[in-house]
C-alpha atoms as a PDB file:
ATOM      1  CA  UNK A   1     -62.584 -61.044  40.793  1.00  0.00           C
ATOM      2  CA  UNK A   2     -59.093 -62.123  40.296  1.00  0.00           C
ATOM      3  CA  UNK A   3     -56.593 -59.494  42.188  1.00  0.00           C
ATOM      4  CA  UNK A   4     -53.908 -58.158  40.292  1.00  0.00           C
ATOM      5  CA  UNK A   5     -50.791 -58.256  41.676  1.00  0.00           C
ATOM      6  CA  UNK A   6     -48.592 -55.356  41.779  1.00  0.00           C
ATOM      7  CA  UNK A   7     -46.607 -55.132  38.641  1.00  0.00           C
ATOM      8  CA  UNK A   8     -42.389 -55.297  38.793  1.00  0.00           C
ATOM      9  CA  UNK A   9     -40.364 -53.010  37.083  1.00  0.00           C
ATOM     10  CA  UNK A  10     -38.124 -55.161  34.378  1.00  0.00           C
ATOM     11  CA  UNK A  11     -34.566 -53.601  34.985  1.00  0.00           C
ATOM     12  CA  UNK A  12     -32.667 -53.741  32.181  1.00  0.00           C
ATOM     13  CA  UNK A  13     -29.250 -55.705  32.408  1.00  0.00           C
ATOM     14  CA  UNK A  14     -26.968 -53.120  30.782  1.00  0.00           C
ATOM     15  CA  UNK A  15     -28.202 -50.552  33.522  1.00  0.00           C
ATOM     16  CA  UNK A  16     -26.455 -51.546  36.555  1.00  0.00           C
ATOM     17  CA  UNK A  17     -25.198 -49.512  38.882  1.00  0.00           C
ATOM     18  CA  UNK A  18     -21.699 -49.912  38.155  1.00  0.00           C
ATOM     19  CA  UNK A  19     -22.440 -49.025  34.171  1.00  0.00           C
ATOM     20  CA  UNK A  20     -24.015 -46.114  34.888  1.00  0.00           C
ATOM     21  CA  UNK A  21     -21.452 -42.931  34.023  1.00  0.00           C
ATOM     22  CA  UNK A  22     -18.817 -42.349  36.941  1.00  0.00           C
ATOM     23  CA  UNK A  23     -20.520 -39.025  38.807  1.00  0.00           C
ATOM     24  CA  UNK A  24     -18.454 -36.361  39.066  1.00  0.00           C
ATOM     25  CA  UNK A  25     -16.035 -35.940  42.078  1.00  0.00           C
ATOM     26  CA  UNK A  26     -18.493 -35.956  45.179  1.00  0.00           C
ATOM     27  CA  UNK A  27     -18.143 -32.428  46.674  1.00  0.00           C
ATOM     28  CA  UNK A  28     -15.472 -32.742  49.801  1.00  0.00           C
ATOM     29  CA  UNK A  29     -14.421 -29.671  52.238  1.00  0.00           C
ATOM     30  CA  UNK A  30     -10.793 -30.188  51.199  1.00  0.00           C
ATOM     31  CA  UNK A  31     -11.541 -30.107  47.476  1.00  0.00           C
ATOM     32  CA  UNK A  32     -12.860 -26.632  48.279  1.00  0.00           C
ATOM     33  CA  UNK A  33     -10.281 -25.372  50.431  1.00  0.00           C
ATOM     34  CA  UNK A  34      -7.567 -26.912  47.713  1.00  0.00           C
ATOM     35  CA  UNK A  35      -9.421 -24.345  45.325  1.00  0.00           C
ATOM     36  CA  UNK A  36     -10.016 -21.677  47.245  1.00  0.00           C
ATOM     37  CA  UNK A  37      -6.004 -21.586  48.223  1.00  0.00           C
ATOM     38  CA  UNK A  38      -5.489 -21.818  44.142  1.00  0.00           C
ATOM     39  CA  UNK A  39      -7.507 -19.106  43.746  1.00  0.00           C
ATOM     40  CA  UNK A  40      -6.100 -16.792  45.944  1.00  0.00           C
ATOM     41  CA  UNK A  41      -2.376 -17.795  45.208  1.00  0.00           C
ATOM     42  CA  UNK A  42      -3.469 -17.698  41.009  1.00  0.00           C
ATOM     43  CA  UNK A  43      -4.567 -13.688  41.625  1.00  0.00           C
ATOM     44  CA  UNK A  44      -1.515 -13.201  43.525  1.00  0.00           C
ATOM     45  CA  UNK A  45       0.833 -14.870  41.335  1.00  0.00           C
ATOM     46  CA  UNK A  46      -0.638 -12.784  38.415  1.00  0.00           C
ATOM     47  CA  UNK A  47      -1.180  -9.144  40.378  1.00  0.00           C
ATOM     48  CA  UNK A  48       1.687  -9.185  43.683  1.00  0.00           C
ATOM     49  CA  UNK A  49       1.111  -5.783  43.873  1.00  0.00           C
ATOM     50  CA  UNK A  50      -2.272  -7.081  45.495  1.00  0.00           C
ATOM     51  CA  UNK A  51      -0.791  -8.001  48.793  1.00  0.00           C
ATOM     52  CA  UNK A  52      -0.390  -4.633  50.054  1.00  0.00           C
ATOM     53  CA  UNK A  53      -3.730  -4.539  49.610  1.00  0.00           C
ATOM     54  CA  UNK A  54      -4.747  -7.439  50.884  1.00  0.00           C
ATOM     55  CA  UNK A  55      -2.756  -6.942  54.453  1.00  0.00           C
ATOM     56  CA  UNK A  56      -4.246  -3.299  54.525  1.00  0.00           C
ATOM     57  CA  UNK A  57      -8.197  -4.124  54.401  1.00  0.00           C
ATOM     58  CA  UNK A  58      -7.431  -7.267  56.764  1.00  0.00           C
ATOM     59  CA  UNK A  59      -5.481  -5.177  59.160  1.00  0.00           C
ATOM     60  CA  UNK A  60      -8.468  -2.856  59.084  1.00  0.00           C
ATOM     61  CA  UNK A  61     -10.625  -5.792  60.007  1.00  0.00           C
ATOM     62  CA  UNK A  62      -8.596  -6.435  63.247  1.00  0.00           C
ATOM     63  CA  UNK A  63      -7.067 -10.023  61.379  1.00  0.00           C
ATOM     64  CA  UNK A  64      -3.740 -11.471  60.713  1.00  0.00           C
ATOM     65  CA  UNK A  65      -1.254 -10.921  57.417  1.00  0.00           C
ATOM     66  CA  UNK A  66      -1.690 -13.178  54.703  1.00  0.00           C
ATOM     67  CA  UNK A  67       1.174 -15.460  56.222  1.00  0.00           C
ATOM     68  CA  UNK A  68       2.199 -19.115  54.365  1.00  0.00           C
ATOM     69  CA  UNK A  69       0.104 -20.636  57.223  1.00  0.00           C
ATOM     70  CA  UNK A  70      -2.759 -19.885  55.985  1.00  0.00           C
ATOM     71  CA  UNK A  71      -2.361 -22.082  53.043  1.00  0.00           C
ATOM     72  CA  UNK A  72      -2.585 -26.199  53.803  1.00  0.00           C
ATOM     73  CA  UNK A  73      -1.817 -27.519  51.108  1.00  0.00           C
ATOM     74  CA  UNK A  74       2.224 -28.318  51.344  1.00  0.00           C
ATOM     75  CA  UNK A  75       2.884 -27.221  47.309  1.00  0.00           C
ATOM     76  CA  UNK A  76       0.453 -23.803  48.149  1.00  0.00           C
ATOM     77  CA  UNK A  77       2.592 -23.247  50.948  1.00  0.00           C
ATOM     78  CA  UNK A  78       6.004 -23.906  49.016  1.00  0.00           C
ATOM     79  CA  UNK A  79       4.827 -21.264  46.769  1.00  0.00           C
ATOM     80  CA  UNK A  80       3.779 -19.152  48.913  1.00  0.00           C
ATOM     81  CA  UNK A  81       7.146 -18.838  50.911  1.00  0.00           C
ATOM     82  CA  UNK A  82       8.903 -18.187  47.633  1.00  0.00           C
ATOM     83  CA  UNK A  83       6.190 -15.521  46.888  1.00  0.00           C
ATOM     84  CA  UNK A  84       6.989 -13.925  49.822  1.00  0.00           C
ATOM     85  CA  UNK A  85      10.835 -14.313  49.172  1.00  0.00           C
ATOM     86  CA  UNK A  86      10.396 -12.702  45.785  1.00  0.00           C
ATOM     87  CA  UNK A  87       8.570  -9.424  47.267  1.00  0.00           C
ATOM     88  CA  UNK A  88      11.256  -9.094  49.711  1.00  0.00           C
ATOM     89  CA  UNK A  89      13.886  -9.161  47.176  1.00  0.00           C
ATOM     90  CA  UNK A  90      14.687  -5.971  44.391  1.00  0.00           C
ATOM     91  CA  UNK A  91      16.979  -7.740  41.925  1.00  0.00           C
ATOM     92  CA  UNK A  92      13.985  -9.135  39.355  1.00  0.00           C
ATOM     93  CA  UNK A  93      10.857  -9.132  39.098  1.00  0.00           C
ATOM     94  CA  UNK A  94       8.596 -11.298  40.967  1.00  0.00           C
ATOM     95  CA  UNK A  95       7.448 -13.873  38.597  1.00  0.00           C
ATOM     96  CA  UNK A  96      11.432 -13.859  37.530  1.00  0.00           C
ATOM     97  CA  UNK A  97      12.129 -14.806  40.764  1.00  0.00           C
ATOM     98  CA  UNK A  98       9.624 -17.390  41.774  1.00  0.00           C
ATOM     99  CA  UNK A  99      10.750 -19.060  38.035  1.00  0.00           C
ATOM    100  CA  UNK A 100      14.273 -18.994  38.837  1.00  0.00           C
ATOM    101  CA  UNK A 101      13.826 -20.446  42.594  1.00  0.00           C
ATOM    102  CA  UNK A 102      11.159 -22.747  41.867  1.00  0.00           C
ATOM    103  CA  UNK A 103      12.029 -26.787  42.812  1.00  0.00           C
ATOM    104  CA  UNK A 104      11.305 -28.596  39.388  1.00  0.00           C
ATOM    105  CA  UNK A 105       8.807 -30.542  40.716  1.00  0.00           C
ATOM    106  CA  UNK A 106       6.671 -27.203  41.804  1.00  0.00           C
ATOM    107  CA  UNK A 107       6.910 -25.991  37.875  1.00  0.00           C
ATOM    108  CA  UNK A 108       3.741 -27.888  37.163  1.00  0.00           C
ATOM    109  CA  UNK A 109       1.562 -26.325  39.646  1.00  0.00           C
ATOM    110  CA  UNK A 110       2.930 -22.748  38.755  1.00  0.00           C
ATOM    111  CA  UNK A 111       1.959 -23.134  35.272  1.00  0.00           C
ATOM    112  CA  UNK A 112      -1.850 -24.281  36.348  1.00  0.00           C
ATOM    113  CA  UNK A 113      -2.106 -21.163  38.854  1.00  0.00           C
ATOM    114  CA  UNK A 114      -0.780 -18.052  36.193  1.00  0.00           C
ATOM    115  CA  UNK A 115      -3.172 -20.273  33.507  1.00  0.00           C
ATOM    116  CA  UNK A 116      -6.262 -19.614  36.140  1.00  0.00           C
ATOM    117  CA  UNK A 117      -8.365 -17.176  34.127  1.00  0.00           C
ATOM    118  CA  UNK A 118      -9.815 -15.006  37.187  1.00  0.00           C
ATOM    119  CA  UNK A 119     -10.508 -12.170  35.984  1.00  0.00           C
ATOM    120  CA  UNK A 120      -9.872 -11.783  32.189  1.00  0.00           C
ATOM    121  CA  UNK A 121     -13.061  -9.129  31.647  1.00  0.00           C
ATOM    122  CA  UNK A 122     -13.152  -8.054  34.791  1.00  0.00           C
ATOM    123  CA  UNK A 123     -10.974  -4.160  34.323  1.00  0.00           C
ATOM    124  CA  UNK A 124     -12.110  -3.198  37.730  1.00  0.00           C
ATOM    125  CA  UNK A 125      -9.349  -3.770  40.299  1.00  0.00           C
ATOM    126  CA  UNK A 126     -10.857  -3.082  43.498  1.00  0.00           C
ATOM    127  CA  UNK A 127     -13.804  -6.074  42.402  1.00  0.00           C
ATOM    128  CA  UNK A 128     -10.811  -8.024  42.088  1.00  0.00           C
ATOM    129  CA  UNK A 129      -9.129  -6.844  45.054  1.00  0.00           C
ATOM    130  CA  UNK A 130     -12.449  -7.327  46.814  1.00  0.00           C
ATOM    131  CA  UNK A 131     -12.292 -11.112  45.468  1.00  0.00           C
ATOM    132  CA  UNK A 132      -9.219 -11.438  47.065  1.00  0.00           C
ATOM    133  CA  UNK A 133      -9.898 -10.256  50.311  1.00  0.00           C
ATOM    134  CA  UNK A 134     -13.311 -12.079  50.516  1.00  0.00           C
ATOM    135  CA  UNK A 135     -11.778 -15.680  49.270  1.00  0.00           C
ATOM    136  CA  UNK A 136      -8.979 -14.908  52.474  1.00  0.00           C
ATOM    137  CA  UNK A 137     -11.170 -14.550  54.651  1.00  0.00           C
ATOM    138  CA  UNK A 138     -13.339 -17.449  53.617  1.00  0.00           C
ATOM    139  CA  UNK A 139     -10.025 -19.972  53.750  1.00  0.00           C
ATOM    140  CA  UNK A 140      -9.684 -18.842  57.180  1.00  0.00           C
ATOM    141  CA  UNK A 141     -13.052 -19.491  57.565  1.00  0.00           C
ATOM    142  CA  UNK A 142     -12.813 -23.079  57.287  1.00  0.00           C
ATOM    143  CA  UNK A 143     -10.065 -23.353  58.415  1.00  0.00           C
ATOM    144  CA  UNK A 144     -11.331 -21.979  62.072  1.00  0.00           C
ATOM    145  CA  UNK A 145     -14.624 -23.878  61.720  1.00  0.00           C
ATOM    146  CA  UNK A 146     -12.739 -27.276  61.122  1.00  0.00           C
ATOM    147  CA  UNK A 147     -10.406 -26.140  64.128  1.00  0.00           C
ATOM    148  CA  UNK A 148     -13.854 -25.484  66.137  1.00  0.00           C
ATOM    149  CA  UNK A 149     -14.988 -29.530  64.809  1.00  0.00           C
ATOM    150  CA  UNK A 150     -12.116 -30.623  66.238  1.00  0.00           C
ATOM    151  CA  UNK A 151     -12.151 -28.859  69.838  1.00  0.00           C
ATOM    152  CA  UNK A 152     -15.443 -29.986  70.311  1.00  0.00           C
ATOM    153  CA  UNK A 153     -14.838 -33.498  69.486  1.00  0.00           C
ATOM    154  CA  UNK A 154     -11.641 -33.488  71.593  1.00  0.00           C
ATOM    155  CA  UNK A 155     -13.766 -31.821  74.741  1.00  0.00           C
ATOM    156  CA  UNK A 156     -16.711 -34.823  74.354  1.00  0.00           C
ATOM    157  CA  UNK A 157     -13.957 -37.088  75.831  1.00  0.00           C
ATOM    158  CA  UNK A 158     -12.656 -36.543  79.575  1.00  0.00           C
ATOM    159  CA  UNK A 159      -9.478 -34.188  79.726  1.00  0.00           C
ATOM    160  CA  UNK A 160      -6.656 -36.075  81.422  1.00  0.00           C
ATOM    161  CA  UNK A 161      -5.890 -33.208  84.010  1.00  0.00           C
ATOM    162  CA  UNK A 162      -7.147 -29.780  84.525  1.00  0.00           C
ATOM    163  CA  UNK A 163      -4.249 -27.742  82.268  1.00  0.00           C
ATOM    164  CA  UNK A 164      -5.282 -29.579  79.405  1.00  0.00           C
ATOM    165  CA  UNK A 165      -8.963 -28.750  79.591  1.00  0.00           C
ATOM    166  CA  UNK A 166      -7.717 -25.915  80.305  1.00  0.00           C
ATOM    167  CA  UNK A 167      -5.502 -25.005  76.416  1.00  0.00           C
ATOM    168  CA  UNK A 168      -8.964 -26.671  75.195  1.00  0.00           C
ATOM    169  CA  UNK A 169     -11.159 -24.019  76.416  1.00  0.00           C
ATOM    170  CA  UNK A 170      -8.490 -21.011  75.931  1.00  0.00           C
ATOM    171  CA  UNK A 171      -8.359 -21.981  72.333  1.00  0.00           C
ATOM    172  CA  UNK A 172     -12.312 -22.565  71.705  1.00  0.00           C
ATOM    173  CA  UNK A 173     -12.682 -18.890  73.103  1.00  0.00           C
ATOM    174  CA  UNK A 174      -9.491 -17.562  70.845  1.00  0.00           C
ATOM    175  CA  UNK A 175     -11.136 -19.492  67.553  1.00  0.00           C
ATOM    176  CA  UNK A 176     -14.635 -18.194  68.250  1.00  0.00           C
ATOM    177  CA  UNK A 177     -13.269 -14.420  68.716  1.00  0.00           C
ATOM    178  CA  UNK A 178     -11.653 -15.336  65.191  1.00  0.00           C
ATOM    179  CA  UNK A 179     -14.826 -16.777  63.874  1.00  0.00           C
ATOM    180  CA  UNK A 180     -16.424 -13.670  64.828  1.00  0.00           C
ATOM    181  CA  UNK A 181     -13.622 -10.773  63.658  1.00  0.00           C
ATOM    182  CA  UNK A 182     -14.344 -13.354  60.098  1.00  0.00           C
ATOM    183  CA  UNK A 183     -17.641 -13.384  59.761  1.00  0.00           C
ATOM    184  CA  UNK A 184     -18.164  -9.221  60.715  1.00  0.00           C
ATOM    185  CA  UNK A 185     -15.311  -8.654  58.120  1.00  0.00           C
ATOM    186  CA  UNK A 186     -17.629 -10.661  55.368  1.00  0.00           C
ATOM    187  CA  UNK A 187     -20.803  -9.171  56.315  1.00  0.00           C
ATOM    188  CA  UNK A 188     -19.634  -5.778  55.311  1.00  0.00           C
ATOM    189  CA  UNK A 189     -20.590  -5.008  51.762  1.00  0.00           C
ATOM    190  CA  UNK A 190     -17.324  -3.590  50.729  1.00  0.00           C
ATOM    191  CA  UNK A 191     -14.191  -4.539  52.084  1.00  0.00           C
ATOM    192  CA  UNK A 192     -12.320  -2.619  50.314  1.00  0.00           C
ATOM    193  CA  UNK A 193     -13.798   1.004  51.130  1.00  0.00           C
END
């Protein structure tokens, strides 16, 4: 009896890999954090009064004011700045401000964050506030857990001299305190009781 031989698989020529349809943008950490800092400057842009809000429940939860640090991205934090400078001020309105202070080159990004549709059936503010508030925290989040990353890769090498090791280990305990203040602050079910 005459053994067959495994059978190949004819691959068609006009399926090679580099026809096939371009995937979508592979998921990346900074993608989300570039959202997640549109998001939360979109809801501000479109509700300011929010921010009163916002610094009251994460007072309550022992954290830092929204500040422009807690944005990355440089444009976020442009806009940010001039956010703040536009509450500060009482001659116009916020958005009236922000339009008439804006760099041109910013005017682009402004019109994609008041387009974000957040909340267009939501009526419910505090859900929104709540949104807010949870998406802050989360930014922070990262950003302490990619501080974290870094610390520990820095403390696999040798520290040059004792200070240094040192800052390392006074700023792994003052990230993981952080870490901890953030993730008690999200495990509550409503932040904005």
């Amino acid at each position: 009896m005459r053994e067959k031989s495994p059978r190949r698989r004819n691959s068609r020529v006009d399926a090679l890999p580099q026809d096939e349809p371009a995937k979508k943008s592979e998921f990346k950490p900074e993608n989300r954090l570039y959202s997640l800092e549109g998001h939360c400057l979109g809801l501000l842009l479109q509700k300011p009064e929010t921010l009163y809000n916002l610094d009251r429940a994460l007072q309550q939860s022992k954290l830092e004011r929204l500040v422009v640090d807690d944005f990355a991205n440089a444009e976020h934090q442009q806009l940010m700045a001039l956010f703040m400078q536009a509450l500060a001020q009482d001659e116009s309105d916020t958005l009236t401000y922000i339009r008439q202070n804006l760099p041109a080159e910013l005017q682009g990004q402004l019109t994609n964050l008041l387009t974000q549709k957040h909340f267009e059936e939501e009526k419910n503010e505090d859900k929104i506030l709540e949104d807010l508030i949870r998406s802050v925290m989360n930014l922070r989040l990262i950003r302490v857990n990619e501080a974290l990353n870094q610390l520990r890769y820095l403390q696999q090498e040798e520290p040059e001299n004792l200070p240094e090791k040192q800052a390392w280990m006074k700023q792994t305990m003052e990230y993981t305190l952080l870490r901890g203040k953030l993730d008690q602050a999200l495990a509550r079910s409503v932040l904005t009781s």
